[in-house]
C-alpha atoms as a PDB file:
ATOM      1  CA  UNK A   1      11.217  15.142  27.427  1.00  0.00           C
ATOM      2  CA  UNK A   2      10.422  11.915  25.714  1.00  0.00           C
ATOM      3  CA  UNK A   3      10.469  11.449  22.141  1.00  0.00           C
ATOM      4  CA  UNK A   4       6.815  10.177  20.870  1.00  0.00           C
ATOM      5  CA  UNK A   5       7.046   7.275  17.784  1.00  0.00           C
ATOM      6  CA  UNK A   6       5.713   8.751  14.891  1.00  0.00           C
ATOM      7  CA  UNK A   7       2.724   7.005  14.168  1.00  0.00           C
ATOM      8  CA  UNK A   8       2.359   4.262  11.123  1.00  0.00           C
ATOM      9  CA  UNK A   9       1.544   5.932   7.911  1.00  0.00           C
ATOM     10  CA  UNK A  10      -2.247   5.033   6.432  1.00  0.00           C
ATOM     11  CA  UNK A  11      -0.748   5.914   2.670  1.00  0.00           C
ATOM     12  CA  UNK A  12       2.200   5.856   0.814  1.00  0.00           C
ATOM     13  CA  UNK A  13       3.192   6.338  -2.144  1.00  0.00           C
ATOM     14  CA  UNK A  14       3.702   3.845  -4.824  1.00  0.00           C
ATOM     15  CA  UNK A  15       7.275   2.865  -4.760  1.00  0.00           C
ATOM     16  CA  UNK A  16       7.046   2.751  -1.636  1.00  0.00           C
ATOM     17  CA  UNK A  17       4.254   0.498  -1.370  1.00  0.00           C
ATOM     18  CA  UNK A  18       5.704  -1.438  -4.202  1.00  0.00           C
ATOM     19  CA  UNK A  19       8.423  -2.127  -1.969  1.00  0.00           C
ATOM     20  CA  UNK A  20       6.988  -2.741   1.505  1.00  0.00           C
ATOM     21  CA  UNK A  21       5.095  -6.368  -0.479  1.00  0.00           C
ATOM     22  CA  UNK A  22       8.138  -6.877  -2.634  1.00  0.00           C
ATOM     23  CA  UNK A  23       6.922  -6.123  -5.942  1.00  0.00           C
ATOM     24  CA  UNK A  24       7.769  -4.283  -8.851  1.00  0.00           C
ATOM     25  CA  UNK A  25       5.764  -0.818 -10.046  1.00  0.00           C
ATOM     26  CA  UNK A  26       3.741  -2.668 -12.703  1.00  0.00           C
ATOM     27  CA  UNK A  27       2.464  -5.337 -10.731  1.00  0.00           C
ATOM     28  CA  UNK A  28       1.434  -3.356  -7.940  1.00  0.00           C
ATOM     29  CA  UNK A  29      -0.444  -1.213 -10.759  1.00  0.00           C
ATOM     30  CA  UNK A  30      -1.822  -4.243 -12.094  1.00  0.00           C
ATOM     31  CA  UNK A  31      -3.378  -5.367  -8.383  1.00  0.00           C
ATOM     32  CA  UNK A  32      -4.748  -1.349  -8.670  1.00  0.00           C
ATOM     33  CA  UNK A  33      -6.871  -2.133 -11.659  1.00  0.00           C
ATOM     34  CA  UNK A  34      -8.001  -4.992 -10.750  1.00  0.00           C
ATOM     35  CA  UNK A  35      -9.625  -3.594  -8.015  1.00  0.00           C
ATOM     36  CA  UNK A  36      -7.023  -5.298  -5.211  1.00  0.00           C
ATOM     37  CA  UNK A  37      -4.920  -2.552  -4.294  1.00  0.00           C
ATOM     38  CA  UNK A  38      -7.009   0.813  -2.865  1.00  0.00           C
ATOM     39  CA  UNK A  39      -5.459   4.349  -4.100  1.00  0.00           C
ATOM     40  CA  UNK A  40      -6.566   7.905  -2.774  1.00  0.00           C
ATOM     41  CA  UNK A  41      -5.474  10.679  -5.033  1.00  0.00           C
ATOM     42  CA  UNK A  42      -4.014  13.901  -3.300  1.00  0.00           C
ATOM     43  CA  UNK A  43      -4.061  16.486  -5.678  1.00  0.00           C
ATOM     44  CA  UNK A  44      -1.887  15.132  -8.617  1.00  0.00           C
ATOM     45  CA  UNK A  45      -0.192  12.522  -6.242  1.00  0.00           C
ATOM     46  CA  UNK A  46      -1.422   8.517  -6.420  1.00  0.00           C
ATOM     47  CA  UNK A  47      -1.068   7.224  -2.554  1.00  0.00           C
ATOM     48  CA  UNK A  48      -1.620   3.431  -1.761  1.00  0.00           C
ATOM     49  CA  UNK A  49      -3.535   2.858   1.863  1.00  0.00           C
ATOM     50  CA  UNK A  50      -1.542   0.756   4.010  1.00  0.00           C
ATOM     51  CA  UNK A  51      -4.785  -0.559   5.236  1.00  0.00           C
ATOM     52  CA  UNK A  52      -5.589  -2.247   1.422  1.00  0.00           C
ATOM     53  CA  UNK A  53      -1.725  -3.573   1.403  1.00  0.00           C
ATOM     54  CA  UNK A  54      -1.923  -5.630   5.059  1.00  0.00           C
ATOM     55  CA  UNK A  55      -5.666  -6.582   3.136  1.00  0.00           C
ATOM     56  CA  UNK A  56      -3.886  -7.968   0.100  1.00  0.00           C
ATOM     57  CA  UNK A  57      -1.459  -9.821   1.916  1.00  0.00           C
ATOM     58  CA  UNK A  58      -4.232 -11.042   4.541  1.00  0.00           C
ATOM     59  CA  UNK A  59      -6.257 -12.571   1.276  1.00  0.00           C
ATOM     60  CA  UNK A  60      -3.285 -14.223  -0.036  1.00  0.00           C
ATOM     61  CA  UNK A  61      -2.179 -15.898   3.055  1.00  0.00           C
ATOM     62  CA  UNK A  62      -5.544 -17.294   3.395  1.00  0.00           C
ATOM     63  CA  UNK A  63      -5.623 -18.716  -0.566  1.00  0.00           C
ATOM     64  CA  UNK A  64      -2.592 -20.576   0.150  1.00  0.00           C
END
């Protein structure tokens, strides 16, 4: 039997997200009030979409 790939996650959480663009945990909640960042709230937990990160770091590629 083949192992399958687990698939890409669509949220993390905010360490981790802070981490995946190499930033700290206040930026990254700094680019979450301004409106930059998207968040979905499970229960009491904050998660980042994965989609709004590859976003972020599509719009700042293009302003360079």
């Amino acid at each position: 039997m083949t192992a399958r790939p687990s698939p890409d996650p669509i949220c993390v959480r905010v360490n981790d997200a802070a981490r995946m663009i190499g930033v700290g945990r206040t930026k990254l909640y700094e680019l979450i009030a301004a409106g930059e960042v998207e968040t979905v709230k499970l229960g009491k937990s904050t998660r980042i979409t994965t989609a709004s990160l590859h976003d972020l770091i599509r719009r700042q590629r293009g302003s360079l």
